[in-house]
PDB file of N, CA and C in Angstrom:
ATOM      1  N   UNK A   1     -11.315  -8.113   4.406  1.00  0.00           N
ATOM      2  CA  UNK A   1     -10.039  -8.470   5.018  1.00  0.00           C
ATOM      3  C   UNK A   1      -9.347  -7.197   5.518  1.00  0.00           C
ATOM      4  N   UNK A   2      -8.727  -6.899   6.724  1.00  0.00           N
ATOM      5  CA  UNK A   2      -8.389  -5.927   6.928  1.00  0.00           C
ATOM      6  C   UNK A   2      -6.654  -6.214   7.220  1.00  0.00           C
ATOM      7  N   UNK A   3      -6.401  -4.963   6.436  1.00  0.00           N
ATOM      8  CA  UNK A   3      -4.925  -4.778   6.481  1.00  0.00           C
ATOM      9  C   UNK A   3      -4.135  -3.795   6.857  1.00  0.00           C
ATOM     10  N   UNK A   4      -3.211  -3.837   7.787  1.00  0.00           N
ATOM     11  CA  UNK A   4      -2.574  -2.246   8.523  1.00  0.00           C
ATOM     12  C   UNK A   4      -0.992  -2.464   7.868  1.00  0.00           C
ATOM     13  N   UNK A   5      -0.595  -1.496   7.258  1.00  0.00           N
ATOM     14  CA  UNK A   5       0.490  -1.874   7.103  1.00  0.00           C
ATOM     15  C   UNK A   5       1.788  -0.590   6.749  1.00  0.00           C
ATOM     16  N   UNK A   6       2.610  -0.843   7.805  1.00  0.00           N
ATOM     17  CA  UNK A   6       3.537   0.441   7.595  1.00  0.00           C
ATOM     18  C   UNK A   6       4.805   0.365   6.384  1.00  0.00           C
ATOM     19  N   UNK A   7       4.881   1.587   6.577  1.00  0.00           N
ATOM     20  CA  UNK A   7       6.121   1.997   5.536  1.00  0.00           C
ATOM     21  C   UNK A   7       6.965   3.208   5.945  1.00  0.00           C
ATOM     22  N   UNK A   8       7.869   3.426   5.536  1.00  0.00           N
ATOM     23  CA  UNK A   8       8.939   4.485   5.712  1.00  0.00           C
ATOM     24  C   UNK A   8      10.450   4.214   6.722  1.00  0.00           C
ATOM     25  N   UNK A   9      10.309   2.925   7.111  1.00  0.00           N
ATOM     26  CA  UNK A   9      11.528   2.614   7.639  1.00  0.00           C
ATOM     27  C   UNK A   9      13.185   2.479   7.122  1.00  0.00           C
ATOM     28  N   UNK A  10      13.669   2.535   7.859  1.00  0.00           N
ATOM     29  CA  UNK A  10      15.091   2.529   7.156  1.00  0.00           C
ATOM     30  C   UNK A  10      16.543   2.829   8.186  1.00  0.00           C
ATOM     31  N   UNK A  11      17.612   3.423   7.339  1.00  0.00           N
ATOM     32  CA  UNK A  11      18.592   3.503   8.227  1.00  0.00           C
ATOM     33  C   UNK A  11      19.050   5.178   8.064  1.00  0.00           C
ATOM     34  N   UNK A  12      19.188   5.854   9.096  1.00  0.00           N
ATOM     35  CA  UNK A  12      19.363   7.090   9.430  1.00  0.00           C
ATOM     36  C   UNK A  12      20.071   7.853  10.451  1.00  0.00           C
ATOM     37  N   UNK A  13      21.111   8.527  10.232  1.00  0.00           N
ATOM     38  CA  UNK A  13      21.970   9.239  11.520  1.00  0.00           C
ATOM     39  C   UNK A  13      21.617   9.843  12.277  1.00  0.00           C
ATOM     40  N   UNK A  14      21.746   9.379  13.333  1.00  0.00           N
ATOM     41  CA  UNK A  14      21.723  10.114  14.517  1.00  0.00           C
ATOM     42  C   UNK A  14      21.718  11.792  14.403  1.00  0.00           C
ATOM     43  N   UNK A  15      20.471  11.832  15.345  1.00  0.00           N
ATOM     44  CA  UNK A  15      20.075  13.778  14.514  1.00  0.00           C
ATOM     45  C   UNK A  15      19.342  14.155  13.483  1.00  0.00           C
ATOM     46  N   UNK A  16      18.881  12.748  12.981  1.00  0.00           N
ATOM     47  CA  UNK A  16      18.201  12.889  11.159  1.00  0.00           C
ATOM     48  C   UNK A  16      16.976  12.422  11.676  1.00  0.00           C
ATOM     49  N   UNK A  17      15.979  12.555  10.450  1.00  0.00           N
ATOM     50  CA  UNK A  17      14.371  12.511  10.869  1.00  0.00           C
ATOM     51  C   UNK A  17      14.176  11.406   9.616  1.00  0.00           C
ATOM     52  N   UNK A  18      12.790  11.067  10.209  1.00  0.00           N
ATOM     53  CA  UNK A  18      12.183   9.887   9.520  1.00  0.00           C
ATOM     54  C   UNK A  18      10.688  10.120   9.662  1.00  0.00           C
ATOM     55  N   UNK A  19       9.703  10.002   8.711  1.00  0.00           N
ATOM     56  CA  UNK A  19       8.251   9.969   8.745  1.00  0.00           C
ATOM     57  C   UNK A  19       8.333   8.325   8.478  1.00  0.00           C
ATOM     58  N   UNK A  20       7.403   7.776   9.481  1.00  0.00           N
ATOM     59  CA  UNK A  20       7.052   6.409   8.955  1.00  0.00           C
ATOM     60  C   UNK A  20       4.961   6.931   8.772  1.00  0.00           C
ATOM     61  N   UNK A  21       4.563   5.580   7.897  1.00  0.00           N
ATOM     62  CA  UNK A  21       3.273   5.942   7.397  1.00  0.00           C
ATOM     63  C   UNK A  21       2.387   4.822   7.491  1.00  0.00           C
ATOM     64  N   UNK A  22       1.264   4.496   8.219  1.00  0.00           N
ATOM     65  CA  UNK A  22       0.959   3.195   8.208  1.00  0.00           C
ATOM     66  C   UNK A  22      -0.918   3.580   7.304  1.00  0.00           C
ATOM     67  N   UNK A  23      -1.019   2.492   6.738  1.00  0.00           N
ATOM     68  CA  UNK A  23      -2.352   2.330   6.025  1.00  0.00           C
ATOM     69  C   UNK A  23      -3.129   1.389   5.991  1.00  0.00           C
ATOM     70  N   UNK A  24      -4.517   1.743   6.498  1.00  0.00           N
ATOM     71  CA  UNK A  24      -5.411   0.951   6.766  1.00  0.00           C
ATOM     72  C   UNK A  24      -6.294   0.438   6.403  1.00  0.00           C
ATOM     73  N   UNK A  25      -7.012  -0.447   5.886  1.00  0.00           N
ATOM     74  CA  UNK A  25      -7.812  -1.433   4.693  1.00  0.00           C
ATOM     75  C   UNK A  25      -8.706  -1.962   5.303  1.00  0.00           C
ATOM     76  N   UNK A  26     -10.137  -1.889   5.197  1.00  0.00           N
ATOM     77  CA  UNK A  26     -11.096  -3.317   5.748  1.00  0.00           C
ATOM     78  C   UNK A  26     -11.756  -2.733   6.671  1.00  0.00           C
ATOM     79  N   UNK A  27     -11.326  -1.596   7.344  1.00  0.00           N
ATOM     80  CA  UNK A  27     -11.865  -1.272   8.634  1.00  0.00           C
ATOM     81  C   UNK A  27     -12.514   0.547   7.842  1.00  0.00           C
ATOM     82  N   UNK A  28     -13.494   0.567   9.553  1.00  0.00           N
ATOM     83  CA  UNK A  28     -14.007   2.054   9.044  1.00  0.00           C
ATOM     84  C   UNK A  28     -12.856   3.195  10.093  1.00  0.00           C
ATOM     85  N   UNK A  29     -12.073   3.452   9.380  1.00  0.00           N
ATOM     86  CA  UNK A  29     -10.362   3.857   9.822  1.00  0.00           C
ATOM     87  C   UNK A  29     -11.051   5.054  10.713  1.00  0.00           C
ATOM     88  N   UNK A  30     -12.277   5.453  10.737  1.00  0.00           N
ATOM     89  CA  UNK A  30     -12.252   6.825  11.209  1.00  0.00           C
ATOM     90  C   UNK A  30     -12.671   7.343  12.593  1.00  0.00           C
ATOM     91  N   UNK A  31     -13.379   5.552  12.766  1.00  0.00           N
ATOM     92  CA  UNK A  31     -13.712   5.012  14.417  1.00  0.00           C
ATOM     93  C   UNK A  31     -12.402   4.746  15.007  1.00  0.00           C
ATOM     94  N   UNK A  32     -11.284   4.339  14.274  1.00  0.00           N
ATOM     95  CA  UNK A  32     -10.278   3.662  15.171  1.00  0.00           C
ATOM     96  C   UNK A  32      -9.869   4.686  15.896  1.00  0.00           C
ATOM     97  N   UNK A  33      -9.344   4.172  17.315  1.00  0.00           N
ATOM     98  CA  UNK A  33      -7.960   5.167  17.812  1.00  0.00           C
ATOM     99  C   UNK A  33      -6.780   4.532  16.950  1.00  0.00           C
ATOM    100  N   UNK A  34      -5.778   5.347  16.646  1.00  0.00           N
ATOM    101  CA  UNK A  34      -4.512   4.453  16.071  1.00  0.00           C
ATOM    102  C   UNK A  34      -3.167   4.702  17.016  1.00  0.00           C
ATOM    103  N   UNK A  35      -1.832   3.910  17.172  1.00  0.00           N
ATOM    104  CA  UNK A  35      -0.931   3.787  17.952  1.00  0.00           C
ATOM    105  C   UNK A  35       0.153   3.359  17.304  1.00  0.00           C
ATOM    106  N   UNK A  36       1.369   3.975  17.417  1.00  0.00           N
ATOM    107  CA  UNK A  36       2.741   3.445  17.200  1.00  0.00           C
ATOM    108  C   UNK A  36       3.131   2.674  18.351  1.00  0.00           C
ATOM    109  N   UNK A  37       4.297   1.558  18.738  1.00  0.00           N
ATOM    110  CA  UNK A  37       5.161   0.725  19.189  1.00  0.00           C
ATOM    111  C   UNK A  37       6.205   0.523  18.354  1.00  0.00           C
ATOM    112  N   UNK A  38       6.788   0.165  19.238  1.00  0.00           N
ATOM    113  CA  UNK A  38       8.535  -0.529  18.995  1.00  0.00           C
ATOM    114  C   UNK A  38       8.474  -1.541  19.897  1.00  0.00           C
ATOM    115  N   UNK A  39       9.866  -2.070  19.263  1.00  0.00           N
ATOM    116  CA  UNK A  39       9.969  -3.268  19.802  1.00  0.00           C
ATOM    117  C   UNK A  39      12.189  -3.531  19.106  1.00  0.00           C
ATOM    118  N   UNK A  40      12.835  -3.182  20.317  1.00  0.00           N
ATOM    119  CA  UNK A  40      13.872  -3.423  20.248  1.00  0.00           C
ATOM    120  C   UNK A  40      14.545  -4.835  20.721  1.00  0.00           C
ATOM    121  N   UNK A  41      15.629  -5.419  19.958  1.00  0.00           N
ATOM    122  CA  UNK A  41      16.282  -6.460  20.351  1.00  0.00           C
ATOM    123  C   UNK A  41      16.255  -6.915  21.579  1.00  0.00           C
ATOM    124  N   UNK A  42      15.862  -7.876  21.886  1.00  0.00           N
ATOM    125  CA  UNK A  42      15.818  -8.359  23.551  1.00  0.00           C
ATOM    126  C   UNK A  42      15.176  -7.439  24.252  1.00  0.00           C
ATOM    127  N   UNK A  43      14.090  -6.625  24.006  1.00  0.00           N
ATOM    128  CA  UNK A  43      13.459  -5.773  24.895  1.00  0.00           C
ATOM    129  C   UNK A  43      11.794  -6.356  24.309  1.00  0.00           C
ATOM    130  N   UNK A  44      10.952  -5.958  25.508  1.00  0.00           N
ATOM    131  CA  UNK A  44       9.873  -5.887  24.955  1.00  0.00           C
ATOM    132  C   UNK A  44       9.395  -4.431  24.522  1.00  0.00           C
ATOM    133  N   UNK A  45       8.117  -4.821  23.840  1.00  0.00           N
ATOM    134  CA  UNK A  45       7.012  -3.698  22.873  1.00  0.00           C
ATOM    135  C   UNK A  45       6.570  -2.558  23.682  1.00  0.00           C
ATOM    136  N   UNK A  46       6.900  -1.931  23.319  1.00  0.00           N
ATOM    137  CA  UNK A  46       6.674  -0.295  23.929  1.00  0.00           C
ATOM    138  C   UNK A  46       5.721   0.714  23.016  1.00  0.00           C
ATOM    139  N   UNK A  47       4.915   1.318  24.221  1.00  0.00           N
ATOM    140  CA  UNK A  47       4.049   2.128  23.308  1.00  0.00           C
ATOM    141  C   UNK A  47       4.636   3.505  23.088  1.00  0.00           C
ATOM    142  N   UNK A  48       4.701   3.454  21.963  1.00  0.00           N
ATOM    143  CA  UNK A  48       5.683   5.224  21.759  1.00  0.00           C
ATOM    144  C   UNK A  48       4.198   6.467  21.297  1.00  0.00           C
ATOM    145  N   UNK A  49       3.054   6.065  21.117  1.00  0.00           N
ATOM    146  CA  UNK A  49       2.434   7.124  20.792  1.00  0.00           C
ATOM    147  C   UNK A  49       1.029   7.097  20.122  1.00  0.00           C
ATOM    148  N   UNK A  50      -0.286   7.731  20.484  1.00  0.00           N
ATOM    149  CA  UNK A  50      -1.052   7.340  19.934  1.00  0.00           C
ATOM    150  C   UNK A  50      -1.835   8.408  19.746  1.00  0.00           C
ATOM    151  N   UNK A  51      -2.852   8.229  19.092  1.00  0.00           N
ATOM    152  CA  UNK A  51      -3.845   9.599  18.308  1.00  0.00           C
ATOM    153  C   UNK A  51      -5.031   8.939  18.862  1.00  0.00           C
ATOM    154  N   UNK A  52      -6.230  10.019  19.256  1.00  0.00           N
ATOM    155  CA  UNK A  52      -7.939   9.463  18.891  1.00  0.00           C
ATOM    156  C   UNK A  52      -8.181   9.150  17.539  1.00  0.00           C
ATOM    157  N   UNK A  53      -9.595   9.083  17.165  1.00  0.00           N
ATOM    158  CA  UNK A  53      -9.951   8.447  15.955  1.00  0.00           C
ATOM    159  C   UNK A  53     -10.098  10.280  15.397  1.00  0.00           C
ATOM    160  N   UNK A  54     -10.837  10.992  15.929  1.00  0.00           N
ATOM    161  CA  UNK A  54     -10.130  12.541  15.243  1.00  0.00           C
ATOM    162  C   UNK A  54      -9.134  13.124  15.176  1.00  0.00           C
ATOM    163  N   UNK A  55      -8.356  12.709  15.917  1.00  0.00           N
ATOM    164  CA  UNK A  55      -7.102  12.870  16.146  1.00  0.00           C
ATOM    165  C   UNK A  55      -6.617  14.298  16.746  1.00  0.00           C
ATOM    166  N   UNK A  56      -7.687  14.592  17.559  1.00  0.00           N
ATOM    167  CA  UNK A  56      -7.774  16.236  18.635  1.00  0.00           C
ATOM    168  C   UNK A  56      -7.194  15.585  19.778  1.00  0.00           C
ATOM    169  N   UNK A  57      -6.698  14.350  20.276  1.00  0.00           N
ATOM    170  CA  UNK A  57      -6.080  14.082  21.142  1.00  0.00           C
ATOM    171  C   UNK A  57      -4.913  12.974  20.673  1.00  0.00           C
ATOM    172  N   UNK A  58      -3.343  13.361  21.553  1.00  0.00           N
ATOM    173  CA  UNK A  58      -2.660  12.214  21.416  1.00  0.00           C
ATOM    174  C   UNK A  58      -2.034  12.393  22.463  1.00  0.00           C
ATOM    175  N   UNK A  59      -0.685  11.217  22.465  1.00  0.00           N
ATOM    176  CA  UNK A  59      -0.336  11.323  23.683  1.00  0.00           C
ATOM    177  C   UNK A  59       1.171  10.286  23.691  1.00  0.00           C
ATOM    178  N   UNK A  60       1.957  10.591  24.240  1.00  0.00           N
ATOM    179  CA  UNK A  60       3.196   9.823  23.468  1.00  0.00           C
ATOM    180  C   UNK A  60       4.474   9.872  25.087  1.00  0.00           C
ATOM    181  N   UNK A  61       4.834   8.671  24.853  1.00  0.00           N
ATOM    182  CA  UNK A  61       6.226   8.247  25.566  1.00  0.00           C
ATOM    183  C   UNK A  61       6.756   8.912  25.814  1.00  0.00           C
ATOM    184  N   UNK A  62       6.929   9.329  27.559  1.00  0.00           N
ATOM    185  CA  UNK A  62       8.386  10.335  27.473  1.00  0.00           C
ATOM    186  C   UNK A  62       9.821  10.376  27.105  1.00  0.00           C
ATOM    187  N   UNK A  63       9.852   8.988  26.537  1.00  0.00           N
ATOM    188  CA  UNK A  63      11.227   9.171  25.744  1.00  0.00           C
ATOM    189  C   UNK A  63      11.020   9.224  24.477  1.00  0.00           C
ATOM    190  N   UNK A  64       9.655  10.210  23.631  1.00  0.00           N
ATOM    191  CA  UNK A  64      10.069  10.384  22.433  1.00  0.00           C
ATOM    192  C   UNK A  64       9.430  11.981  22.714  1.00  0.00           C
ATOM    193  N   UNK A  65       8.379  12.471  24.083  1.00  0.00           N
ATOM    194  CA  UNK A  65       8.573  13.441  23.687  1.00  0.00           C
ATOM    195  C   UNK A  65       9.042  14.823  23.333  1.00  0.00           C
ATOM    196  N   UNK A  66       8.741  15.784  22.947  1.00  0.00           N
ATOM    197  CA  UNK A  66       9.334  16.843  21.985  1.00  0.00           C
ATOM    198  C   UNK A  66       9.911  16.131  20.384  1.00  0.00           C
ATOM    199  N   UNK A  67      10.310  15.003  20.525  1.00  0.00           N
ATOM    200  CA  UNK A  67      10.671  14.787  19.106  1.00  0.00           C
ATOM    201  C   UNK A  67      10.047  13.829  18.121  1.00  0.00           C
ATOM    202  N   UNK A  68       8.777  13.218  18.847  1.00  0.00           N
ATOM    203  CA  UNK A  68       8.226  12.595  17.666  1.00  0.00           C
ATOM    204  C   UNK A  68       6.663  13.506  17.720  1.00  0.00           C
ATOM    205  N   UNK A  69       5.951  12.902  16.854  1.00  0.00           N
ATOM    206  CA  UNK A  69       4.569  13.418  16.349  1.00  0.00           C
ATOM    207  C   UNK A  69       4.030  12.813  15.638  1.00  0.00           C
ATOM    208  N   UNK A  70       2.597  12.319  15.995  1.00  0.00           N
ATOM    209  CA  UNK A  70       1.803  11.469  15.732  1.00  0.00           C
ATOM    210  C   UNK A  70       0.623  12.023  14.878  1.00  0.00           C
ATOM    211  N   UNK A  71       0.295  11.614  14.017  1.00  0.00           N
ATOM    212  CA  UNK A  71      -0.406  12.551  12.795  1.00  0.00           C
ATOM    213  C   UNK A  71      -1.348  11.470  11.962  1.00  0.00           C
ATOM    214  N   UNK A  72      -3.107  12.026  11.725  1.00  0.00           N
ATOM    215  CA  UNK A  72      -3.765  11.028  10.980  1.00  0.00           C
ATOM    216  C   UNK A  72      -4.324  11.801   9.804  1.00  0.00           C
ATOM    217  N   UNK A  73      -4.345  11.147   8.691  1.00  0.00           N
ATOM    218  CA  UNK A  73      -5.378  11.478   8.001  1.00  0.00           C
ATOM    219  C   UNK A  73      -6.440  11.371   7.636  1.00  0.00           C
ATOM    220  N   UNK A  74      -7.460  10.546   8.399  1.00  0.00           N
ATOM    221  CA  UNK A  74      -8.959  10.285   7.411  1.00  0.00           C
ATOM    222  C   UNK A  74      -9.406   9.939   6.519  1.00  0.00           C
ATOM    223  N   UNK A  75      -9.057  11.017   5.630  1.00  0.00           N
ATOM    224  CA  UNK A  75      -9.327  10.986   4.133  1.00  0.00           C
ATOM    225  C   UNK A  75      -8.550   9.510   3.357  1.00  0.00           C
ATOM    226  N   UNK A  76      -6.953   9.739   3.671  1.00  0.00           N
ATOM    227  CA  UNK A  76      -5.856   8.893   3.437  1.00  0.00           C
ATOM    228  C   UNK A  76      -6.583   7.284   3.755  1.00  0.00           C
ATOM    229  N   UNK A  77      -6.619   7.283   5.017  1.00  0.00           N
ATOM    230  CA  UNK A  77      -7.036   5.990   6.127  1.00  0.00           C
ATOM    231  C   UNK A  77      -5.690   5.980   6.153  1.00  0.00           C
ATOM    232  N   UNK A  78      -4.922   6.461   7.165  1.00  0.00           N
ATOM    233  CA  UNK A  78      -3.777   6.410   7.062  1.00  0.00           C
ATOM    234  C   UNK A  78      -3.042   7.232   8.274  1.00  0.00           C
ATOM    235  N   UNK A  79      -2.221   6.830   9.384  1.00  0.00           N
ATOM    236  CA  UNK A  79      -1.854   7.439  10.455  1.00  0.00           C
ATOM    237  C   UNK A  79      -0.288   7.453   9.891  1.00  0.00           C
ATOM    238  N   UNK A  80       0.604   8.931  10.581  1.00  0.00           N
ATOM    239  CA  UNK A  80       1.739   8.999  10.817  1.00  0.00           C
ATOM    240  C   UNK A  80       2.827   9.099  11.733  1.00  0.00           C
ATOM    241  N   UNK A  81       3.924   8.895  11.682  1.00  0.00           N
ATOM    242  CA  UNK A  81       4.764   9.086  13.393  1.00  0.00           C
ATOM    243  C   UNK A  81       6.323   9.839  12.421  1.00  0.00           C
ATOM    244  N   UNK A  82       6.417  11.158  12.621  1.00  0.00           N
ATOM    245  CA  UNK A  82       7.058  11.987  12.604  1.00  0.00           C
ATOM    246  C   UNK A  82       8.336  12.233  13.365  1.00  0.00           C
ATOM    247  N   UNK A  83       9.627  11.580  13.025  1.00  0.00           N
ATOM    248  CA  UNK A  83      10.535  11.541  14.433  1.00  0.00           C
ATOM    249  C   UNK A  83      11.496  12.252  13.541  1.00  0.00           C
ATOM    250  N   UNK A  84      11.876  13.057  14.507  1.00  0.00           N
ATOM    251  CA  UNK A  84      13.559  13.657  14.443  1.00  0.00           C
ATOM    252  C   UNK A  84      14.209  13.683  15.925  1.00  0.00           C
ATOM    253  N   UNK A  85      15.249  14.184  15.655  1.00  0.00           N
ATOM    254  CA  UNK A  85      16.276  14.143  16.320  1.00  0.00           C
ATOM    255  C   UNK A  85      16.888  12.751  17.057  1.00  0.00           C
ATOM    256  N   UNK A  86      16.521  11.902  15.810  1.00  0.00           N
ATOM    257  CA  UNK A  86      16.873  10.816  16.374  1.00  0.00           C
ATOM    258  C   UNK A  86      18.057  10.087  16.523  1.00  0.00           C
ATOM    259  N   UNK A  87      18.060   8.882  17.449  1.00  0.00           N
ATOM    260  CA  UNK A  87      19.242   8.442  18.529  1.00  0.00           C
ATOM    261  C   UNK A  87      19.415   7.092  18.057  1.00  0.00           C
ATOM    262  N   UNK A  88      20.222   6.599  18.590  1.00  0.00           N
ATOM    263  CA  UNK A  88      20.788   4.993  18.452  1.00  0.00           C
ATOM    264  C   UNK A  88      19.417   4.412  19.348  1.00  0.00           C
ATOM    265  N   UNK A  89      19.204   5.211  20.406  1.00  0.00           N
ATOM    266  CA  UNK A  89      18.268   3.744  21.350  1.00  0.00           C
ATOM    267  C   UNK A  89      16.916   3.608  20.415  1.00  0.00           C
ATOM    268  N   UNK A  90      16.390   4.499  19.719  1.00  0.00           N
ATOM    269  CA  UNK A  90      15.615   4.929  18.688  1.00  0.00           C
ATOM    270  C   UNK A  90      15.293   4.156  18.092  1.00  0.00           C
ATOM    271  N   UNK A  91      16.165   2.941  17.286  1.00  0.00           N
ATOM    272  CA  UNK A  91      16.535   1.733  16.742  1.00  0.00           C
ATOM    273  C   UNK A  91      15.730   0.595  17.089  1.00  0.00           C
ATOM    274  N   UNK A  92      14.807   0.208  16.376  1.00  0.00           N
ATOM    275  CA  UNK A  92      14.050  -1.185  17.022  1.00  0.00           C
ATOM    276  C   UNK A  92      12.495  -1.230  15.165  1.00  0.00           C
ATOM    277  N   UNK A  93      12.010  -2.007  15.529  1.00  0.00           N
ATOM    278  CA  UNK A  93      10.857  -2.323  14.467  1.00  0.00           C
ATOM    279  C   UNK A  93       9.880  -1.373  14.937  1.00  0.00           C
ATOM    280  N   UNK A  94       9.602  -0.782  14.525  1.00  0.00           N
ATOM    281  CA  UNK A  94       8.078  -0.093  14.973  1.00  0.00           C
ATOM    282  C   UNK A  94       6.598  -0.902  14.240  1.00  0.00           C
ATOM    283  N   UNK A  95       5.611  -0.247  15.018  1.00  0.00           N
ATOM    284  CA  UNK A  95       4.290  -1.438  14.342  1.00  0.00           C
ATOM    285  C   UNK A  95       3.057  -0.218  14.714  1.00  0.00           C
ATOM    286  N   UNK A  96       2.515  -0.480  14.043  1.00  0.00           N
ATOM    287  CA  UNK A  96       1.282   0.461  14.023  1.00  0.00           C
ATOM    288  C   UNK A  96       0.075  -0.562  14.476  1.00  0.00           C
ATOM    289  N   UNK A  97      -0.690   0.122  14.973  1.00  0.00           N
ATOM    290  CA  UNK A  97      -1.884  -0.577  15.639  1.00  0.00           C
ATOM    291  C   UNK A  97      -3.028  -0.245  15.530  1.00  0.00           C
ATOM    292  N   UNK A  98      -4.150  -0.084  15.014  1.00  0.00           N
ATOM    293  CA  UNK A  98      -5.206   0.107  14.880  1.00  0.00           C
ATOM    294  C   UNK A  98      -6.681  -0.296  16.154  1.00  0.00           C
ATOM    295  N   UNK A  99      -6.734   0.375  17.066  1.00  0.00           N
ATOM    296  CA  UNK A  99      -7.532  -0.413  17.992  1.00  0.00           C
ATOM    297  C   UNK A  99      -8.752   0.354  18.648  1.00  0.00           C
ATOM    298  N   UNK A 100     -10.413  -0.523  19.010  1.00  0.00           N
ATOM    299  CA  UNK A 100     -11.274  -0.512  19.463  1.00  0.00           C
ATOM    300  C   UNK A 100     -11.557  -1.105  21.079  1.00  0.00           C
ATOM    301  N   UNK A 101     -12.374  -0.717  21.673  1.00  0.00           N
ATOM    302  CA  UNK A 101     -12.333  -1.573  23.085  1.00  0.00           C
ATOM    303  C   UNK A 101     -12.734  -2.803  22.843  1.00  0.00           C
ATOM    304  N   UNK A 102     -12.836  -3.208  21.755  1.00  0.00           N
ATOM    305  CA  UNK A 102     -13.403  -4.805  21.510  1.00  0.00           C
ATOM    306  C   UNK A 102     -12.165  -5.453  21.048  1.00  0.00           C
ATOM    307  N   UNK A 103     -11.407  -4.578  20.625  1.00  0.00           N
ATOM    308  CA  UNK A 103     -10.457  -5.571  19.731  1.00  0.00           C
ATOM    309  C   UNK A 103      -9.097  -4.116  18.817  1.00  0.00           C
ATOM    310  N   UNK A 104      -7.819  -5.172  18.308  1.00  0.00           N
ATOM    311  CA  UNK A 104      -7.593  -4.390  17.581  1.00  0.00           C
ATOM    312  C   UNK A 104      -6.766  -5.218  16.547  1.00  0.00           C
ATOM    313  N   UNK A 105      -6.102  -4.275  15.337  1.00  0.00           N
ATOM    314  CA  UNK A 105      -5.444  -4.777  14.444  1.00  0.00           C
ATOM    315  C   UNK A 105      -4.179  -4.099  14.438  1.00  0.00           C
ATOM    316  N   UNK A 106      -3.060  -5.110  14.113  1.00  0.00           N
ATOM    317  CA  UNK A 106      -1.036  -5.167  13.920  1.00  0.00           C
ATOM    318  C   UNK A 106      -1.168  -4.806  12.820  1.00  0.00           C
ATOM    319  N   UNK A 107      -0.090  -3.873  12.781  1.00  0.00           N
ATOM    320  CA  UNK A 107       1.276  -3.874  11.260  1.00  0.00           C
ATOM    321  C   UNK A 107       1.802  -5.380  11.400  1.00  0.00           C
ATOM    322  N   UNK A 108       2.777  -5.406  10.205  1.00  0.00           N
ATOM    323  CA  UNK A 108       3.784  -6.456  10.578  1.00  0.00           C
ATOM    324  C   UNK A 108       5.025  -5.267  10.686  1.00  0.00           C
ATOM    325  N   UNK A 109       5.146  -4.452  10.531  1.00  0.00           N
ATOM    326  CA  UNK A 109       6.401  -3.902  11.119  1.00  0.00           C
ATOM    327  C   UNK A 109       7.449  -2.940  10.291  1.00  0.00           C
ATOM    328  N   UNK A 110       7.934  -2.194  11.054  1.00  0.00           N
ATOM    329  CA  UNK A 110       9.231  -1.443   9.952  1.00  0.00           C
ATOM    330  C   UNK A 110      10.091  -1.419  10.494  1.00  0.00           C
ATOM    331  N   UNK A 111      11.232  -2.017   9.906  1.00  0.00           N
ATOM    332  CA  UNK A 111      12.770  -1.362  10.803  1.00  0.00           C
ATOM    333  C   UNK A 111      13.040  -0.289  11.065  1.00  0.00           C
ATOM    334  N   UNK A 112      13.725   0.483  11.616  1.00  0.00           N
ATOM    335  CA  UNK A 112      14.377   1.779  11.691  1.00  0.00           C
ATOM    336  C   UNK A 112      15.422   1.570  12.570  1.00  0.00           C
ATOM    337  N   UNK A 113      16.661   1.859  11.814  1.00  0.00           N
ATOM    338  CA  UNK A 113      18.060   1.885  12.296  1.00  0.00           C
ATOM    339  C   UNK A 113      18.624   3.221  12.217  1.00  0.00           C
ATOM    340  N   UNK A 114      18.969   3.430  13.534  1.00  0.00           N
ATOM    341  CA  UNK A 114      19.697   5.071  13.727  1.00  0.00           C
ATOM    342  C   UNK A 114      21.002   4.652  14.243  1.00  0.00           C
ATOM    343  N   UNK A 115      21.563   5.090  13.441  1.00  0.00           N
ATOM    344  CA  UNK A 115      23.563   4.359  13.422  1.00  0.00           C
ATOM    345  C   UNK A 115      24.419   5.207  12.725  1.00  0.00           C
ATOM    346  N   UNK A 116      25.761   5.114  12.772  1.00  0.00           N
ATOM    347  CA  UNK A 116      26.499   6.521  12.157  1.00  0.00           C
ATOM    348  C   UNK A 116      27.560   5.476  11.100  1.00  0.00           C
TER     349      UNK A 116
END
């Protein structure tokens, strides 16, 4: 059974940083490419950032970059998304993604609220 599932969400001021952490079960984590999204109120799912399966390449949204960073471990089975300097628009569920050209696998999601 394979399971992706993030953690580290929450509520944080504007200017403050957040590591979210997603972990991966069932799969051989080391083939995947992995990917962050959001997904804000009345907006659709946006790709904010993604790693190869070595993770010698990534590549991320120009509205997060300079301030986020996308980070895997291997060993862990386990990808990260590193944000500071973060903003109100910032604010939405993020979801981690695990994906192959055949197919891929969802988080169910983390909040993150940037509010003062």
């Amino acid at each position: 059974q394979v399971q992706v599932v993030e953690s580290g969400g929450g509520l944080v001021q504007p200017g403050g940083s957040l590591t979210l952490s997603c972990a991966a079960s069932g799969i051989t984590f080391s083939i995947y490419s992995m990917s962050w999204h959001r997904q804000a109120p009345g907006k659709e799912r946006e790709l904010v950032a993604t790693i190869s399966s070595s993770g010698g390449s990534t590549n991320y949204a120009d509205s997060v970059k300079g301030r986020f960073t996308i980070s895997r471990d291997n060993t862990k089975n386990t990808v990260y998304l590193q944000m500071n300097s973060l903003k109100p628009e910032d604010t939405a569920v993020y979801y981690c993604r695990a994906f192959l050209i055949r197919g891929a696998y969802w988080g169910q999601g983390t909040q993150v609220t940037v509010s003062s």
